[in-house]
C-alpha atoms as a PDB file:
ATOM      1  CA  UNK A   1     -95.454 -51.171  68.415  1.00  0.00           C
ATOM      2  CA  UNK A   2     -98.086 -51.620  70.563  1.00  0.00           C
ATOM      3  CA  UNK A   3     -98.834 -48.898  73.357  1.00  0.00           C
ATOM      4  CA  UNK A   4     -97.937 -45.412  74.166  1.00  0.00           C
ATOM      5  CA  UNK A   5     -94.345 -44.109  74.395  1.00  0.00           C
ATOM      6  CA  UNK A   6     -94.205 -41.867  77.849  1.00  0.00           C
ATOM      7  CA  UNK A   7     -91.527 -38.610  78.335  1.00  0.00           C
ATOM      8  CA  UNK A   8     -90.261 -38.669  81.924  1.00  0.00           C
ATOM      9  CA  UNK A   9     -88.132 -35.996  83.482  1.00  0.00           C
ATOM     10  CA  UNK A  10     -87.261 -33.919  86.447  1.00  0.00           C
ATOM     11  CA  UNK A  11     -86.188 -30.256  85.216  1.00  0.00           C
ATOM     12  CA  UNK A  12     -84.112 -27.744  87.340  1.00  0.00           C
ATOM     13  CA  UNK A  13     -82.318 -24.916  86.942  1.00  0.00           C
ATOM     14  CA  UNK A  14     -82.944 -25.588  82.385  1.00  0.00           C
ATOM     15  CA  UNK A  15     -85.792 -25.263  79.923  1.00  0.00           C
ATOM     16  CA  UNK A  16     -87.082 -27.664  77.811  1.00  0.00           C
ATOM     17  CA  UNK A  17     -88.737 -26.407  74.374  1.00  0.00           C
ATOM     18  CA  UNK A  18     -91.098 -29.382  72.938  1.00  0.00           C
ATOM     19  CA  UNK A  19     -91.605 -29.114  69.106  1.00  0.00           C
ATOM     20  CA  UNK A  20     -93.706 -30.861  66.783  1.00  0.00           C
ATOM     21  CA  UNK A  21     -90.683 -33.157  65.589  1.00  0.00           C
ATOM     22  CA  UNK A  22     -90.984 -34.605  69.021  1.00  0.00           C
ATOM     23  CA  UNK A  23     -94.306 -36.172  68.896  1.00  0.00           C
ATOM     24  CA  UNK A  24     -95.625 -35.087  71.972  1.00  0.00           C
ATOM     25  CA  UNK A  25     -99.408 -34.747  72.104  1.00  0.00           C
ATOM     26  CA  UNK A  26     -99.897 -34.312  75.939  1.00  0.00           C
ATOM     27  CA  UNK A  27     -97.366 -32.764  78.532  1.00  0.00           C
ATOM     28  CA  UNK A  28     -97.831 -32.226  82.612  1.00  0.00           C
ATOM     29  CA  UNK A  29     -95.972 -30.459  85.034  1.00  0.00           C
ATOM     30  CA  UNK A  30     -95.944 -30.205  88.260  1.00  0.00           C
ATOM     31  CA  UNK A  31     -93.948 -27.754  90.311  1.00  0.00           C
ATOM     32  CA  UNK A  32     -92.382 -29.701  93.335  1.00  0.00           C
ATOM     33  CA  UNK A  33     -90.713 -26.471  95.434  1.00  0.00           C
ATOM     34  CA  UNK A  34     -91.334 -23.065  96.694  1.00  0.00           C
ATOM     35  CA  UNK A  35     -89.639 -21.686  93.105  1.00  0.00           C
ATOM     36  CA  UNK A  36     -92.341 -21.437  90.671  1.00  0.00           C
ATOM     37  CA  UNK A  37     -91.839 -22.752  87.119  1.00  0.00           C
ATOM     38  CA  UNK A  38     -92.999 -21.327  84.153  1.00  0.00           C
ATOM     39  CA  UNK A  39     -94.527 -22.624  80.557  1.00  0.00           C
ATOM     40  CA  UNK A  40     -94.705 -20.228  77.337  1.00  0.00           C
ATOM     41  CA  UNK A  41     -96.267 -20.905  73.802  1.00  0.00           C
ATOM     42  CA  UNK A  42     -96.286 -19.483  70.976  1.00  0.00           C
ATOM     43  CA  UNK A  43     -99.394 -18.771  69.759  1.00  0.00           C
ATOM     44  CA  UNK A  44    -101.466 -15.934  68.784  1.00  0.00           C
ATOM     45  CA  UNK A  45    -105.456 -15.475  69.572  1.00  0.00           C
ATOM     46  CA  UNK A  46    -107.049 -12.470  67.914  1.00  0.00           C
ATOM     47  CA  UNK A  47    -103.960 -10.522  68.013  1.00  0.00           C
ATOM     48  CA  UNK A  48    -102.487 -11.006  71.408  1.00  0.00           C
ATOM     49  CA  UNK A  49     -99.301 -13.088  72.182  1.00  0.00           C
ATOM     50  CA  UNK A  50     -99.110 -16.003  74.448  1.00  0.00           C
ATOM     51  CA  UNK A  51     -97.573 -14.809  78.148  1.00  0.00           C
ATOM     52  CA  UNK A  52     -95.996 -16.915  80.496  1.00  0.00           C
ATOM     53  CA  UNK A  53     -97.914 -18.936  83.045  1.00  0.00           C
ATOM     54  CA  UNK A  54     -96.509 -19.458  86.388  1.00  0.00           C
ATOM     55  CA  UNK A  55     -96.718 -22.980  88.127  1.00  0.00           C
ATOM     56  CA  UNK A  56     -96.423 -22.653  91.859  1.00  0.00           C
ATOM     57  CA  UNK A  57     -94.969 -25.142  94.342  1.00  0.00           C
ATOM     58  CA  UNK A  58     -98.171 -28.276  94.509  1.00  0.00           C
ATOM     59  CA  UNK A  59     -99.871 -26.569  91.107  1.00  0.00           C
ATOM     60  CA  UNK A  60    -100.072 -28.760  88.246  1.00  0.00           C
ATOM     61  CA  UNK A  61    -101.194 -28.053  84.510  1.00  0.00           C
ATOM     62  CA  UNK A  62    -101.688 -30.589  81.529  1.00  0.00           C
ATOM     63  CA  UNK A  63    -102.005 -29.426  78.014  1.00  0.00           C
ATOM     64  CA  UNK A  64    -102.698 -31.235  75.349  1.00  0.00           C
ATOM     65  CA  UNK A  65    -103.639 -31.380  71.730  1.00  0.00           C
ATOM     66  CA  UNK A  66    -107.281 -33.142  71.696  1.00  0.00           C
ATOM     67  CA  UNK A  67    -106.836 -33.314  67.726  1.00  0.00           C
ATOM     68  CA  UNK A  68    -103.828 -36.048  67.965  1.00  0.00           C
ATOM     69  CA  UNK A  69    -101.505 -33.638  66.726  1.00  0.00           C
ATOM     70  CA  UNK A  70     -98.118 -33.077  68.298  1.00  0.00           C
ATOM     71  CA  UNK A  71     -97.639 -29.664  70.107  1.00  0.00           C
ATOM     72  CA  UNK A  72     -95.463 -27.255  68.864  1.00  0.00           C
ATOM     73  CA  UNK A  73     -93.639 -24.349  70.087  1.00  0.00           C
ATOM     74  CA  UNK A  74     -93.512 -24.657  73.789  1.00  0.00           C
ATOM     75  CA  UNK A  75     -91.190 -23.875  76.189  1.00  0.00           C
ATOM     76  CA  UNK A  76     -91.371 -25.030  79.678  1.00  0.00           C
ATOM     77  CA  UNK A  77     -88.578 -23.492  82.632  1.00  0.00           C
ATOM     78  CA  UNK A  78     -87.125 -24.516  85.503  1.00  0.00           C
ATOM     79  CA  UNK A  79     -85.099 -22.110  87.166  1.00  0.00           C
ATOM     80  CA  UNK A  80     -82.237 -22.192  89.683  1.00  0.00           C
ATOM     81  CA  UNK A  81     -84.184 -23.569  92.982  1.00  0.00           C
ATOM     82  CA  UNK A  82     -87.138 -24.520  91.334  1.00  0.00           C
ATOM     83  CA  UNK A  83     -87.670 -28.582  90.296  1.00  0.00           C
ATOM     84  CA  UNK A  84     -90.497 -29.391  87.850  1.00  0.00           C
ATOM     85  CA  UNK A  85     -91.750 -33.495  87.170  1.00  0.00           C
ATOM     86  CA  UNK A  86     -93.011 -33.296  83.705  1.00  0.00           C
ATOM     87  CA  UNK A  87     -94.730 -36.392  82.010  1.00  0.00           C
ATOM     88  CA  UNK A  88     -95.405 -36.917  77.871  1.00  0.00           C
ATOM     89  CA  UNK A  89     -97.138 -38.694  76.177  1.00  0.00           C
ATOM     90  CA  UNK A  90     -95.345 -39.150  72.399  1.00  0.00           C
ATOM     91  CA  UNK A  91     -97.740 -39.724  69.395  1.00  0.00           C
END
């Protein structure tokens, strides 16, 4: 197949936990209301845990793996009130 395979969805009031299995190598969100979202990984740097990032009502954020490899272990939430549009691009 020729082309990239795109994620679509608009999140509220769930979570969403992207593994590796799922071949996504770039995600963005962006927070459409006044409820912020949040996104938490899983990594460690030098000791210290990942924390959870809050994305406010107009704030995007894209991650992605610049290697080509999938990412793993993250977990993206939408609470009650709040409505995230998140794109993905799969392997």
């Amino acid at each position: 197949m020729i082309g990239q395979r795109m994620f679509t969805k608009s999140l509220t009031n769930a979570s969403l936990t992207i593994d590796s299995a799922e071949g996504i190598t770039q995600v963005s969100i962006l927070c459409t209301t006044s409820v912020a979202g949040t996104v938490l990984g899983t990594g460690v740097i030098g000791g210290t845990s990942s924390g959870a990032l809050n994305i406010a009502e107009n704030t995007s954020l894209t991650l992605g793996a610049s290697s080509g490899f999938p990412i793993t272990g993250l977990t993206i939430n939408a609470p009650s009130g709040c409505i995230l549009e998140i794109t993905g691009s799969l392997g």
